[in-house]
C-alpha atoms as a PDB file:
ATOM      1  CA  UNK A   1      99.092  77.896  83.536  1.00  0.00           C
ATOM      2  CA  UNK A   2      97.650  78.681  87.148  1.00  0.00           C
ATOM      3  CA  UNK A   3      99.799  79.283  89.819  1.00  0.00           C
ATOM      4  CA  UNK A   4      99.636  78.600  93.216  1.00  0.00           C
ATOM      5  CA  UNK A   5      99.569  81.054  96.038  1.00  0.00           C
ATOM      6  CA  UNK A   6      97.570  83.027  98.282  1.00  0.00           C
ATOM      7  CA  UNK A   7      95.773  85.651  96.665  1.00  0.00           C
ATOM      8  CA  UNK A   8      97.300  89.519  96.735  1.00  0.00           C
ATOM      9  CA  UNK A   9      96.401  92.264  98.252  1.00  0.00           C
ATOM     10  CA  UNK A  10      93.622  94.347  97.155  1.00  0.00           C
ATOM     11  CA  UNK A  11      95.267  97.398  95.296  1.00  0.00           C
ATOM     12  CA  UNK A  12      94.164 100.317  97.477  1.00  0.00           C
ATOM     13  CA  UNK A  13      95.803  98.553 100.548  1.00  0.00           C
ATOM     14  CA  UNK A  14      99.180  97.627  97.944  1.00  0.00           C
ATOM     15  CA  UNK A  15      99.341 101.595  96.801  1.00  0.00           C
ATOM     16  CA  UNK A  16      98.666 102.276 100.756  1.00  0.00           C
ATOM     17  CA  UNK A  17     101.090  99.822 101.562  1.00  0.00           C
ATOM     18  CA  UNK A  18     104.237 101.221  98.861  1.00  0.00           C
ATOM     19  CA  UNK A  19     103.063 104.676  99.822  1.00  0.00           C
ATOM     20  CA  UNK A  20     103.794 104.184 103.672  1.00  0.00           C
ATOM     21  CA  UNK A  21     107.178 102.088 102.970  1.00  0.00           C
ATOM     22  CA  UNK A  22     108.390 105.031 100.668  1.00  0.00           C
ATOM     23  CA  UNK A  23     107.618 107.926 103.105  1.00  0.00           C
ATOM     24  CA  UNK A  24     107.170 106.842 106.628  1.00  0.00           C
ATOM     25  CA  UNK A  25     110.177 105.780 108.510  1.00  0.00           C
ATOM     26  CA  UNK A  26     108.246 104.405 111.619  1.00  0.00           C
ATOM     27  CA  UNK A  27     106.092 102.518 109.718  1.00  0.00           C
ATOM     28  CA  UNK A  28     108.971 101.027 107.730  1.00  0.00           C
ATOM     29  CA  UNK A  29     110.372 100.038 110.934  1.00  0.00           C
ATOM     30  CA  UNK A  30     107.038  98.536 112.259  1.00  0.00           C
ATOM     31  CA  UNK A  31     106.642  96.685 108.887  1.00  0.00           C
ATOM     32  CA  UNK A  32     109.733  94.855 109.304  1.00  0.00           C
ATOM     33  CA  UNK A  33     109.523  94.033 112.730  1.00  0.00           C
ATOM     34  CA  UNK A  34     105.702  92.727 112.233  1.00  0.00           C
ATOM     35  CA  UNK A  35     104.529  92.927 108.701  1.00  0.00           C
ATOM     36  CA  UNK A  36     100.823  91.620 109.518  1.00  0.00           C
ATOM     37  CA  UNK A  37     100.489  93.619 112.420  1.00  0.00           C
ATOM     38  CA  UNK A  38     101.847  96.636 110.087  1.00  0.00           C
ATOM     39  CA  UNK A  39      99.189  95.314 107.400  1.00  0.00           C
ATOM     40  CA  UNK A  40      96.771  95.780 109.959  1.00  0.00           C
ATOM     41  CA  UNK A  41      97.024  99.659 110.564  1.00  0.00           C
ATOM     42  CA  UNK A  42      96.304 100.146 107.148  1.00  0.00           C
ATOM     43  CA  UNK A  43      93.370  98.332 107.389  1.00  0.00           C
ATOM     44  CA  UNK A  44      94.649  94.753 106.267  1.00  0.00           C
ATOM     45  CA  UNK A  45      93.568  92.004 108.798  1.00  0.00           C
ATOM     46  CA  UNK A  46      93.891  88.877 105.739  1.00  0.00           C
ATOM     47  CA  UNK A  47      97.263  86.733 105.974  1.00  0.00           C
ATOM     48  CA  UNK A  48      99.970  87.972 103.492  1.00  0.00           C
ATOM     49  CA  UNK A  49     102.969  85.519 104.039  1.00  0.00           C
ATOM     50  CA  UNK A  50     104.860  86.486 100.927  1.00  0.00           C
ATOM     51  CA  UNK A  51     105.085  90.268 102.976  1.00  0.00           C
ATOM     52  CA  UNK A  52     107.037  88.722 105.489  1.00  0.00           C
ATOM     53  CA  UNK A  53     111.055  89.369 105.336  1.00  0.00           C
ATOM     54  CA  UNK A  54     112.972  86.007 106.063  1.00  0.00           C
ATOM     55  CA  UNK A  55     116.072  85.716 108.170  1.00  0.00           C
ATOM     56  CA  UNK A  56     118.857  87.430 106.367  1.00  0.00           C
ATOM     57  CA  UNK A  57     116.719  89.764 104.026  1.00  0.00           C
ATOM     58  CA  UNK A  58     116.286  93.627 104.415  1.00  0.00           C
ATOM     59  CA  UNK A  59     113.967  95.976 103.471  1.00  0.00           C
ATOM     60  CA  UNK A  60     114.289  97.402 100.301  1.00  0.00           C
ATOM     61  CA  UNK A  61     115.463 101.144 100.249  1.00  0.00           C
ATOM     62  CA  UNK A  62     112.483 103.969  99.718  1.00  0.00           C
ATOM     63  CA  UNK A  63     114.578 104.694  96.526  1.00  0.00           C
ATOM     64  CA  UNK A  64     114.198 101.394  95.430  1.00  0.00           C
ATOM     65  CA  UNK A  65     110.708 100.540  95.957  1.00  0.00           C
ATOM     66  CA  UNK A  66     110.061 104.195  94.113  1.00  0.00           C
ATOM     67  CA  UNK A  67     112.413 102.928  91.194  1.00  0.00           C
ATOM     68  CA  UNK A  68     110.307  99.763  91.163  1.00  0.00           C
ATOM     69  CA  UNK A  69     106.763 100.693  92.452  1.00  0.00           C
ATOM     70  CA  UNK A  70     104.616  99.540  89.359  1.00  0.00           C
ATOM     71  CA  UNK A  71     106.718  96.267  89.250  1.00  0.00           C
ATOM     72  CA  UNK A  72     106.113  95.990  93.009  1.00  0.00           C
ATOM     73  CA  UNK A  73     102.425  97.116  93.028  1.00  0.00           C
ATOM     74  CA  UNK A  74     101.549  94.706  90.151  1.00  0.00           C
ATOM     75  CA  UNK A  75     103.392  91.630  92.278  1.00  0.00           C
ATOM     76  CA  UNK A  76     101.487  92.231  95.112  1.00  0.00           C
ATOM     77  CA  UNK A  77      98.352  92.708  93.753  1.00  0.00           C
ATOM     78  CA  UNK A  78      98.540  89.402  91.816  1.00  0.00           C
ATOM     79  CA  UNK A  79      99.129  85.761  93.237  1.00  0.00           C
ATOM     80  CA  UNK A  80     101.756  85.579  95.875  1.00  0.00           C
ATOM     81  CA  UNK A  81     105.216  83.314  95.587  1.00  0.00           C
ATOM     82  CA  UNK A  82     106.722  82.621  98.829  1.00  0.00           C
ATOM     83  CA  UNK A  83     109.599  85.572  98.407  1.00  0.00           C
ATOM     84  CA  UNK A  84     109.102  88.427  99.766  1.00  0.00           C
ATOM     85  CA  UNK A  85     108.751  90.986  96.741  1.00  0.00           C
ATOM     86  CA  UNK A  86     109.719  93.798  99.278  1.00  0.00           C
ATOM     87  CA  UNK A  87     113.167  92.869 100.250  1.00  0.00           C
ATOM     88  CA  UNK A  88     116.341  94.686  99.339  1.00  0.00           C
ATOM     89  CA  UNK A  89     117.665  93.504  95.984  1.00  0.00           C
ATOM     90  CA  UNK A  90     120.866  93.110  95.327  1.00  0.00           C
ATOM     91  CA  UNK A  91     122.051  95.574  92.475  1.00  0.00           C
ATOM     92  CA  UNK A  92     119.599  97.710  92.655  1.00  0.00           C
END
């Protein structure tokens, strides 16, 4: 059954992406203040809405997105859902 969605990110720009959310504080703090203009830097200029944190949700830990980075990197590569597959989950 297809799904609908925008398209993911291409997976040098997703390992890029978990790589610079694991290990780089400023850009963490960029990303959640402007994910698109964060996807930009990294040489992302296409729309990824499902990147964007809503109201209420944080960024996941640097531990977690390690613990979960092939779970993570296969979500974002694939077709996007509206959640954000980046944001802090609870029990983890």
């Amino acid at each position: 059954m297809a799904q609908d969605g925008p398209p993911g990110l291409p997976p040098r720009i997703a390992k890029l992406l978990l790589d610079k959310l694991e290990n780089d504080d400023d850009f963490r703090d960029a990303f959640s203040k402007a994910p698109a203009q964060a996807l930009r830097s990294i040489g992302h200029a296409d729309a990824a809405p499902c990147l964007a944190l809503k109201a209420g949700q944080t960024l996941a830990s640097p531990e977690q997105i390690k613990a979960q980075r092939g779970k993570l990197q296969e979500v974002m590569v694939g077709i996007q859902s509206q959640d954000c597959a980046l944001s802090a989950q609870e029990g983890d």
